[in-house]
PDB file of N, CA and C in Angstrom:
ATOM      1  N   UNK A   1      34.475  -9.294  27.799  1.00  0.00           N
ATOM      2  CA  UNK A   1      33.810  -8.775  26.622  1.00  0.00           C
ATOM      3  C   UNK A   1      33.443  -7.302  26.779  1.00  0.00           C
ATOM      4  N   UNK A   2      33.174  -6.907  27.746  1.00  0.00           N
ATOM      5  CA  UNK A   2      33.121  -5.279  28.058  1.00  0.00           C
ATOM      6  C   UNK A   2      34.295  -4.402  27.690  1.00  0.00           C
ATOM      7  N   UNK A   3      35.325  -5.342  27.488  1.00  0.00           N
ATOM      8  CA  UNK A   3      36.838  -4.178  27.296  1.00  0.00           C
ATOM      9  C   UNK A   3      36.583  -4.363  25.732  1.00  0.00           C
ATOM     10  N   UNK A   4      35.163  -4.857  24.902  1.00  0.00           N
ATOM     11  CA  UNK A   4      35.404  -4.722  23.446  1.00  0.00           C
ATOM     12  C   UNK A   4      34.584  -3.508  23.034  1.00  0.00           C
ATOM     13  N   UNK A   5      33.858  -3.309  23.825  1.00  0.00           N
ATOM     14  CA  UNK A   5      32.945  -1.860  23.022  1.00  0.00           C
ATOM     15  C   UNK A   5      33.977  -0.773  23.080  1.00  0.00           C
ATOM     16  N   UNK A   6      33.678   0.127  22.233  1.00  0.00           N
ATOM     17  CA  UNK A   6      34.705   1.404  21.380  1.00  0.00           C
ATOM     18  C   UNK A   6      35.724   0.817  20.599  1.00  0.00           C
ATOM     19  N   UNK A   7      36.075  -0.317  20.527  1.00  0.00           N
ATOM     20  CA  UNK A   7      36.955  -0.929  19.469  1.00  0.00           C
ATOM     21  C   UNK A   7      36.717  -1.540  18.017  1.00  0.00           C
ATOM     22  N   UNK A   8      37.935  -1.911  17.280  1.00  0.00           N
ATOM     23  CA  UNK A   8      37.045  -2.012  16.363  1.00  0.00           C
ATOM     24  C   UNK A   8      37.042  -3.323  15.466  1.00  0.00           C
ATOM     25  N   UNK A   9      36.433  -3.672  15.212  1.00  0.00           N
ATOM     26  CA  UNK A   9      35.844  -5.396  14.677  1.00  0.00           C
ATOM     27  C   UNK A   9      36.337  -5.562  13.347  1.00  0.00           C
ATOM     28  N   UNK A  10      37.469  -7.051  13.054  1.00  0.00           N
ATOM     29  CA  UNK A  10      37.501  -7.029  11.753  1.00  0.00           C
ATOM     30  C   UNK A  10      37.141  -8.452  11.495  1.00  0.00           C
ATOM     31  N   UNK A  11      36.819  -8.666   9.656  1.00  0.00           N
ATOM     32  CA  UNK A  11      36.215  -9.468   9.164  1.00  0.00           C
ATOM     33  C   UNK A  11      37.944 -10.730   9.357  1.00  0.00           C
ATOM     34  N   UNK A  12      37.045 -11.927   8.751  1.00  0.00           N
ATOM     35  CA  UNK A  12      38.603 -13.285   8.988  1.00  0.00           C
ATOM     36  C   UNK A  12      39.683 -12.958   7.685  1.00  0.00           C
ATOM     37  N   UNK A  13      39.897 -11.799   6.985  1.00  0.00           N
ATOM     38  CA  UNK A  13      40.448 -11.365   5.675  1.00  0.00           C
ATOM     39  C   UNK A  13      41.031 -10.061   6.021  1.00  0.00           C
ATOM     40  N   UNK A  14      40.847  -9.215   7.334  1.00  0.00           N
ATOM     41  CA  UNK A  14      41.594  -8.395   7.673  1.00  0.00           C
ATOM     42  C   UNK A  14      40.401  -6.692   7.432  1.00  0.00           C
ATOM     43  N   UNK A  15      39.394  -7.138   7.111  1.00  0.00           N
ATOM     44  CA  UNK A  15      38.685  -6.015   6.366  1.00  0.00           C
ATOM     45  C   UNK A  15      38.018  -5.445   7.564  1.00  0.00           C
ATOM     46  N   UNK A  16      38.475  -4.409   7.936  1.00  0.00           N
ATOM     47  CA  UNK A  16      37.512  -3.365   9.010  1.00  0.00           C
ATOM     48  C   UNK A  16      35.838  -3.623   8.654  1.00  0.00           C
ATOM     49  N   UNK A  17      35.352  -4.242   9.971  1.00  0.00           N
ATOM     50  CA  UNK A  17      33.659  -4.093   9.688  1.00  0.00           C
ATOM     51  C   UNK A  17      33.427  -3.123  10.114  1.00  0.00           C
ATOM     52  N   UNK A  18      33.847  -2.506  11.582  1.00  0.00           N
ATOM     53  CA  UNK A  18      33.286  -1.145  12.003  1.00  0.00           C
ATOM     54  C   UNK A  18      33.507  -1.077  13.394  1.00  0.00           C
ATOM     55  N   UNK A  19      33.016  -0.500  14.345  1.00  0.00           N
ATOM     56  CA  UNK A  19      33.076  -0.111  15.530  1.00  0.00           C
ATOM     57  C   UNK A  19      32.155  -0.690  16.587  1.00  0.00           C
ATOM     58  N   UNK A  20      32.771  -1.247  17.633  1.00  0.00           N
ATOM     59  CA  UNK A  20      32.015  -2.130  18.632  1.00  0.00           C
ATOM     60  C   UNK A  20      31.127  -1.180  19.090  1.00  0.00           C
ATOM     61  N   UNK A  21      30.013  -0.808  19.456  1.00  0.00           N
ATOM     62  CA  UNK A  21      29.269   0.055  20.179  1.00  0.00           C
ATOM     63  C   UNK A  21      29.065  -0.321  21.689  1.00  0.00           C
ATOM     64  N   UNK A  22      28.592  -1.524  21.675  1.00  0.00           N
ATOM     65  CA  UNK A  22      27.907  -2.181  22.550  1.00  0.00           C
ATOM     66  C   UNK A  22      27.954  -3.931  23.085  1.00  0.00           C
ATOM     67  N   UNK A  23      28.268  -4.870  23.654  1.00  0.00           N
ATOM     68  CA  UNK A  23      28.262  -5.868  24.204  1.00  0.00           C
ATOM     69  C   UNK A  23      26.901  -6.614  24.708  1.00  0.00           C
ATOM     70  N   UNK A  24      26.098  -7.435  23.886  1.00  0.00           N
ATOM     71  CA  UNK A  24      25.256  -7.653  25.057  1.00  0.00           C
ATOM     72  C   UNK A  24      25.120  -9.745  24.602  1.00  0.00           C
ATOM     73  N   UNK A  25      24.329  -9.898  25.645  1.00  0.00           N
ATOM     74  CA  UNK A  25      24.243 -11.520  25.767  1.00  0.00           C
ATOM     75  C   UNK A  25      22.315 -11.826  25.559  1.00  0.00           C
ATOM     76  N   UNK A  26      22.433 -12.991  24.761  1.00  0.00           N
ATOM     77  CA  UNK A  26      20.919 -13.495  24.583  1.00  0.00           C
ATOM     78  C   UNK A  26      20.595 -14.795  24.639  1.00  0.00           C
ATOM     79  N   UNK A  27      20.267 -15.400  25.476  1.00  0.00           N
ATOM     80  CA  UNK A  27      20.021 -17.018  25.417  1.00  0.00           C
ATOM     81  C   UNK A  27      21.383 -17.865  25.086  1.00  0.00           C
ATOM     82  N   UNK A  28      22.624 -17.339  25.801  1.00  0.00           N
ATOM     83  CA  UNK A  28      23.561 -17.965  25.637  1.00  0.00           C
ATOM     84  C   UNK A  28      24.821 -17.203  24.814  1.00  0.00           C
ATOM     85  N   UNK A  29      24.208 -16.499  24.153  1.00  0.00           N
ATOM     86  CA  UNK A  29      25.030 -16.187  22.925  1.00  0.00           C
ATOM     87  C   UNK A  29      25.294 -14.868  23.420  1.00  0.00           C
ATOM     88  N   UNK A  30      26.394 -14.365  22.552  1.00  0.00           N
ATOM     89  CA  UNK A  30      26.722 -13.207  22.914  1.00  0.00           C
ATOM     90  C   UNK A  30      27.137 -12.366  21.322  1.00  0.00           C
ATOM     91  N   UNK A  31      26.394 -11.029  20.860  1.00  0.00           N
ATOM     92  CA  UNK A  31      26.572 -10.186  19.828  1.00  0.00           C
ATOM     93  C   UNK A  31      27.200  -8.525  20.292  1.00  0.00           C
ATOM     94  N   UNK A  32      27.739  -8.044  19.247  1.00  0.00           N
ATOM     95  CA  UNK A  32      28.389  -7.192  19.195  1.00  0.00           C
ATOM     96  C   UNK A  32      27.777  -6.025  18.264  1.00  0.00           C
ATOM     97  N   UNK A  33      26.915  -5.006  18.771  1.00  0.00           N
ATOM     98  CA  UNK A  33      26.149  -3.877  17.812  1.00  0.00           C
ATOM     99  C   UNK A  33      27.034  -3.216  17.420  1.00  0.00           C
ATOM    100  N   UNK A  34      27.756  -3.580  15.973  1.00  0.00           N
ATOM    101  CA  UNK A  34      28.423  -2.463  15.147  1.00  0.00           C
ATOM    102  C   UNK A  34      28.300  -1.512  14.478  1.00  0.00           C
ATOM    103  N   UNK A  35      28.409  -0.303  14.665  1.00  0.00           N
ATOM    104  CA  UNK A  35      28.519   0.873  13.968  1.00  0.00           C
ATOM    105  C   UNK A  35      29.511   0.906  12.756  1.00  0.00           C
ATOM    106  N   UNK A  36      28.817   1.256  11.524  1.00  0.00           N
ATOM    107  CA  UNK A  36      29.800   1.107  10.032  1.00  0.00           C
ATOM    108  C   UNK A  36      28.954   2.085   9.484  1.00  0.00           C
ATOM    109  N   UNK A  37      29.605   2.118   8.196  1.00  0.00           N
ATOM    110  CA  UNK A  37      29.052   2.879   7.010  1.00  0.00           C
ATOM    111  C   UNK A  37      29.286   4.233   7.270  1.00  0.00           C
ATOM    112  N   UNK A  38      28.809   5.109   6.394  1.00  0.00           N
ATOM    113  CA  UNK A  38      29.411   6.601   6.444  1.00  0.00           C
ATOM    114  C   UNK A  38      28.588   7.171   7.646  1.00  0.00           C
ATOM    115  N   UNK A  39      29.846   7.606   8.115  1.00  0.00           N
ATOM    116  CA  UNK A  39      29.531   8.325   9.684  1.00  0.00           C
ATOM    117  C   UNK A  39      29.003   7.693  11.177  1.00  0.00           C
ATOM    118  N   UNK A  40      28.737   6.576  11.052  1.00  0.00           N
ATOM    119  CA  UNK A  40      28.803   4.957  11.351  1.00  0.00           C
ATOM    120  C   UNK A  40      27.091   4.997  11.862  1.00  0.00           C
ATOM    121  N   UNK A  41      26.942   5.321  10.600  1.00  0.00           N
ATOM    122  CA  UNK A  41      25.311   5.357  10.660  1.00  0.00           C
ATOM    123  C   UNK A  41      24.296   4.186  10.697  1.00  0.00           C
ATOM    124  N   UNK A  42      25.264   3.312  10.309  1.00  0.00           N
ATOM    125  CA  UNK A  42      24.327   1.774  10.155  1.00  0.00           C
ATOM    126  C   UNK A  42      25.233   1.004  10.982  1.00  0.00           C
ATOM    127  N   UNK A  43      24.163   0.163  11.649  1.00  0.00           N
ATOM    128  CA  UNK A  43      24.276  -0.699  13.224  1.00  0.00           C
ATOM    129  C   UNK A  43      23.967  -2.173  12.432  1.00  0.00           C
ATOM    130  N   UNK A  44      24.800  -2.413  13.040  1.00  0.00           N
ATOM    131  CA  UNK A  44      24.239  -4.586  12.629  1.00  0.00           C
ATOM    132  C   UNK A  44      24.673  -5.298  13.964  1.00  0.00           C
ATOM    133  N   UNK A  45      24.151  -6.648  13.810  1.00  0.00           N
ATOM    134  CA  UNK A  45      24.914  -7.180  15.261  1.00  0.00           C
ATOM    135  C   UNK A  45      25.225  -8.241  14.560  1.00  0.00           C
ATOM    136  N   UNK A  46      26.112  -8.387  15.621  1.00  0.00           N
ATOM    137  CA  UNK A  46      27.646  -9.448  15.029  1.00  0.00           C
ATOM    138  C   UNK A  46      27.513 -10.519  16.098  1.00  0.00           C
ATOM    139  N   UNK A  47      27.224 -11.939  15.675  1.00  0.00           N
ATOM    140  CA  UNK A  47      27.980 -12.808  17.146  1.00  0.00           C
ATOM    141  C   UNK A  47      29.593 -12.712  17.043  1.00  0.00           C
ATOM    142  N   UNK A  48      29.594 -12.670  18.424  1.00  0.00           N
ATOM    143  CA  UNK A  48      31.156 -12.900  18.963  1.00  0.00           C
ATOM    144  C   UNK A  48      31.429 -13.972  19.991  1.00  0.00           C
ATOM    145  N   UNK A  49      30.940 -14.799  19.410  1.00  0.00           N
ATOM    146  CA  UNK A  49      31.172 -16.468  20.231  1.00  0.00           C
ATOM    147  C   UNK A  49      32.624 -16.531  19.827  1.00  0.00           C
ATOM    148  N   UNK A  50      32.478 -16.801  18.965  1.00  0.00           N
ATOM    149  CA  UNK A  50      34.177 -17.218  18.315  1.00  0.00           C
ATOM    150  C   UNK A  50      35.180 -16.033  18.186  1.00  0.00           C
ATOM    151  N   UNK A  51      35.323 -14.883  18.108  1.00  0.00           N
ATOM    152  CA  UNK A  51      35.486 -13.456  18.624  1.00  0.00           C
ATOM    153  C   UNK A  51      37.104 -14.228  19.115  1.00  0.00           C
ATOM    154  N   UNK A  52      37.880 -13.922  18.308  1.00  0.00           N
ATOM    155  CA  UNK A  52      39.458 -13.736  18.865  1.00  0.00           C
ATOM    156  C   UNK A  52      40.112 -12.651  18.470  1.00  0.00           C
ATOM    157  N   UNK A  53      41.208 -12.329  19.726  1.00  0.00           N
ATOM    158  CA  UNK A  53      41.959 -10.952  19.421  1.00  0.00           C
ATOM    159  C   UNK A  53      43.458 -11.438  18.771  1.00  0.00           C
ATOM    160  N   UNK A  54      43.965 -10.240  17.912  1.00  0.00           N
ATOM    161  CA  UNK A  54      44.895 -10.763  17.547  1.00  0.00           C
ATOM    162  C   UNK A  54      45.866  -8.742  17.547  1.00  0.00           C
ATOM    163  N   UNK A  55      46.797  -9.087  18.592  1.00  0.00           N
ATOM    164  CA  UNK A  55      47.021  -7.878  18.524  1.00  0.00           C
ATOM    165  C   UNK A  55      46.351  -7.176  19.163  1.00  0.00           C
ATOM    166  N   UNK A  56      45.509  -5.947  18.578  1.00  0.00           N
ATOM    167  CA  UNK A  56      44.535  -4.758  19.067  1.00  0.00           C
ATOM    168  C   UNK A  56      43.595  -5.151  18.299  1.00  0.00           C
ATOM    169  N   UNK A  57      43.491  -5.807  17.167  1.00  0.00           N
ATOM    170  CA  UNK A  57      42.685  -6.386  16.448  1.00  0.00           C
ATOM    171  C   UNK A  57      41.601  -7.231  16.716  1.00  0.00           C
ATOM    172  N   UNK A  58      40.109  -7.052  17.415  1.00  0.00           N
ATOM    173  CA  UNK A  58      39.461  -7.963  17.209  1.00  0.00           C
ATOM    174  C   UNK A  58      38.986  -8.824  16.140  1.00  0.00           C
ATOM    175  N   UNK A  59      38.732  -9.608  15.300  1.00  0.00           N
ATOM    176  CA  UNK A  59      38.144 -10.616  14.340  1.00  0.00           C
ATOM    177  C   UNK A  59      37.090 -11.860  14.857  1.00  0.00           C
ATOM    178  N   UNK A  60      36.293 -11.568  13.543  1.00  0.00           N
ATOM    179  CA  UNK A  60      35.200 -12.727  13.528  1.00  0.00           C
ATOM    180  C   UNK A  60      35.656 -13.425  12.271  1.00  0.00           C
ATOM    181  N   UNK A  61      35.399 -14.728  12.170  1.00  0.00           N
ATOM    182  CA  UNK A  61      34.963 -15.788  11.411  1.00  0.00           C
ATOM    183  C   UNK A  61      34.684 -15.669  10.788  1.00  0.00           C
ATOM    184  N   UNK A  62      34.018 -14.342  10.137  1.00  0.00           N
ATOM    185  CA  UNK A  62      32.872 -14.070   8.915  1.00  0.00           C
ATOM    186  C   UNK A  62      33.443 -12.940   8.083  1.00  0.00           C
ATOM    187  N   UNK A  63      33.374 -12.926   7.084  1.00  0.00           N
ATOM    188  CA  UNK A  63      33.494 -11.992   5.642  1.00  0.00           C
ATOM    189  C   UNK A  63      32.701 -10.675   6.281  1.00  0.00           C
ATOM    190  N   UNK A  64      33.290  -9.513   5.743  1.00  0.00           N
ATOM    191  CA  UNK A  64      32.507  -8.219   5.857  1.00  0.00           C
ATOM    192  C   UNK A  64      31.098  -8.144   4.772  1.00  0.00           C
ATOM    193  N   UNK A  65      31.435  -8.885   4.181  1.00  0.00           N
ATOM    194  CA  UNK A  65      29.892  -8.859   3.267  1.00  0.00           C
ATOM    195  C   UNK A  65      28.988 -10.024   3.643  1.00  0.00           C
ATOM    196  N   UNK A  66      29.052 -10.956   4.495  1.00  0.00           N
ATOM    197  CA  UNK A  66      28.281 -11.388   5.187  1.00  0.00           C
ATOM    198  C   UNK A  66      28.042 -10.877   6.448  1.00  0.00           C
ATOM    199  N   UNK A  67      28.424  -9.962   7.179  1.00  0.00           N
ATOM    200  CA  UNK A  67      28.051  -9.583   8.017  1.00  0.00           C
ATOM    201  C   UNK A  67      27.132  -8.345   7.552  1.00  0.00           C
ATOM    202  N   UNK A  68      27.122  -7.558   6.379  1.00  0.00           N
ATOM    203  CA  UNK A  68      26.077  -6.911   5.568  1.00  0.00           C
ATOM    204  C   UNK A  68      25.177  -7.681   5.371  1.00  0.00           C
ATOM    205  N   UNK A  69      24.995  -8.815   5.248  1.00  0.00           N
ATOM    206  CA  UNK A  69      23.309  -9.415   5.355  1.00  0.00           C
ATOM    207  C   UNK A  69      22.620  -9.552   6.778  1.00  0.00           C
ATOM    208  N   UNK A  70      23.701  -9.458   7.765  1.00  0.00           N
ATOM    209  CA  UNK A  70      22.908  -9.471   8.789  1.00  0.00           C
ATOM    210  C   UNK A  70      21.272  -8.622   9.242  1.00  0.00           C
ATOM    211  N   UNK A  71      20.957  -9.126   9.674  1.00  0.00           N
ATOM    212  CA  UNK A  71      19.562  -7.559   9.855  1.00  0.00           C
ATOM    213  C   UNK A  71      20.104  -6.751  10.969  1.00  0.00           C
ATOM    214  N   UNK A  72      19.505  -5.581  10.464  1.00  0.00           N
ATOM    215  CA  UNK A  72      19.561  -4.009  10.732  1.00  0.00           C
ATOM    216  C   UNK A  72      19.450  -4.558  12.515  1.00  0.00           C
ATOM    217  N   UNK A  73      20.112  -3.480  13.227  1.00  0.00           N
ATOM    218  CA  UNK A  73      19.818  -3.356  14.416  1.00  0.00           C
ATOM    219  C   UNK A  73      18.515  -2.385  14.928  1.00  0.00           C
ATOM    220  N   UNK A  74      17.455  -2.562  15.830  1.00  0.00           N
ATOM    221  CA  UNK A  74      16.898  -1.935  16.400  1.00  0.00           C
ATOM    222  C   UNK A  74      16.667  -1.968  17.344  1.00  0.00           C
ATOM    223  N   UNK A  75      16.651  -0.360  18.103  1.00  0.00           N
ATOM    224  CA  UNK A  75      16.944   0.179  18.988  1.00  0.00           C
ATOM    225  C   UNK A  75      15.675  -1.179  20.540  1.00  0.00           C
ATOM    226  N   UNK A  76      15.795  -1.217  21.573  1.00  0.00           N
ATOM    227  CA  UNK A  76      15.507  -2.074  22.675  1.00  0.00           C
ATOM    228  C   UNK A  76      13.869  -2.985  21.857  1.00  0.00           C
ATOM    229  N   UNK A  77      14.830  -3.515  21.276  1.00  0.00           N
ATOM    230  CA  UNK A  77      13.694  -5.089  20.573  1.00  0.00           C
ATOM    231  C   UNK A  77      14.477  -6.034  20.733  1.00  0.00           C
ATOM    232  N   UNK A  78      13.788  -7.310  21.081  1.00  0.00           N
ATOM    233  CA  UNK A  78      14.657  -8.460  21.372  1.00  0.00           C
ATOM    234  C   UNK A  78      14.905  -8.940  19.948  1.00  0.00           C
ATOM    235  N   UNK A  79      15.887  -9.797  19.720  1.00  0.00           N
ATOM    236  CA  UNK A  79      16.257 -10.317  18.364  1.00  0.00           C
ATOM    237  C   UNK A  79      14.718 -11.809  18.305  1.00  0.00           C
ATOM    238  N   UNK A  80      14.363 -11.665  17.070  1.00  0.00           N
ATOM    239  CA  UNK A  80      13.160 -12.895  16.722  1.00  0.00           C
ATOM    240  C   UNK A  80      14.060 -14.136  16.673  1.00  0.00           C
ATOM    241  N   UNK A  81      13.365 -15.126  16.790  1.00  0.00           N
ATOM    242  CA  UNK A  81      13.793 -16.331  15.850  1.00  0.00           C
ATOM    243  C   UNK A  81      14.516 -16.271  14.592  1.00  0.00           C
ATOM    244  N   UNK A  82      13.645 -15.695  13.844  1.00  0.00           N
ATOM    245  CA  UNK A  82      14.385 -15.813  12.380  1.00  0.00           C
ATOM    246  C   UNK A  82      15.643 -14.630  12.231  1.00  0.00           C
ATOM    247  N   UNK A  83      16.002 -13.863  12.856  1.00  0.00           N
ATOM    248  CA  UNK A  83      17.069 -12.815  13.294  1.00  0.00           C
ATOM    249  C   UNK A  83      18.272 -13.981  14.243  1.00  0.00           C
ATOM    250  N   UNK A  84      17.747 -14.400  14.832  1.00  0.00           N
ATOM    251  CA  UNK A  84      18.905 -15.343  15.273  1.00  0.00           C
ATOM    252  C   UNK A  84      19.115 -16.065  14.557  1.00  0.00           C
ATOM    253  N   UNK A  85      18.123 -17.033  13.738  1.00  0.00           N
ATOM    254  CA  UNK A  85      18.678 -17.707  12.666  1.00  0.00           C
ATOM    255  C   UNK A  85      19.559 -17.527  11.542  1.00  0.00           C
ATOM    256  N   UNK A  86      18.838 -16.347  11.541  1.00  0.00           N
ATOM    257  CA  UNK A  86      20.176 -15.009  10.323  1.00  0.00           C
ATOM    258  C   UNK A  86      21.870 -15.290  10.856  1.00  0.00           C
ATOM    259  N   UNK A  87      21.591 -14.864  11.933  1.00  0.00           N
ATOM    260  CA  UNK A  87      23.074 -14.312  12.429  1.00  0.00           C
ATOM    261  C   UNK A  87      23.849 -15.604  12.622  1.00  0.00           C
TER     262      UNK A  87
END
């Protein structure tokens, strides 16, 4: 999972979500802090349990507009309950 940060993440429809930043693991699980939006100013985190490559292509399971409801990333806070429940 470390050879996925700087690459870039697409939705199960082919739709660029954005740019892997970062790799990290939480109580099992493992998310992906993506950089999107203009100038890749907005961060979300993505699980990548299910995370298959296809090609150079990473993909998730999930629609690019559900991964827009995810909550905002912030900077060294652990994810809550209801933030994991989100995701």
């Amino acid at each position: 999972m470390d050879s996925f940060e700087g690459r870039e993440l697409f939705d199960s429809s082919g739709y660029k979500i954005g740019d892997i930043e970062t790799v990290f693991s939480e109580d099992g699980l493992r998310y992906a802090l993506v950089k999107s939006g203009l100038f890749g100013t907005i961060r979300r985190l993505v699980p990548l349990n299910d995370v298959r490559e296809s090609g150079d292509e990473l993909v998730v399971p999930y629609s690019k507009d559900k991964v827009k409801l995810a909550p905002p990333a912030e900077d060294d806070t652990r994810l809550s309950q209801a933030a994991r429940e989100r995701l």
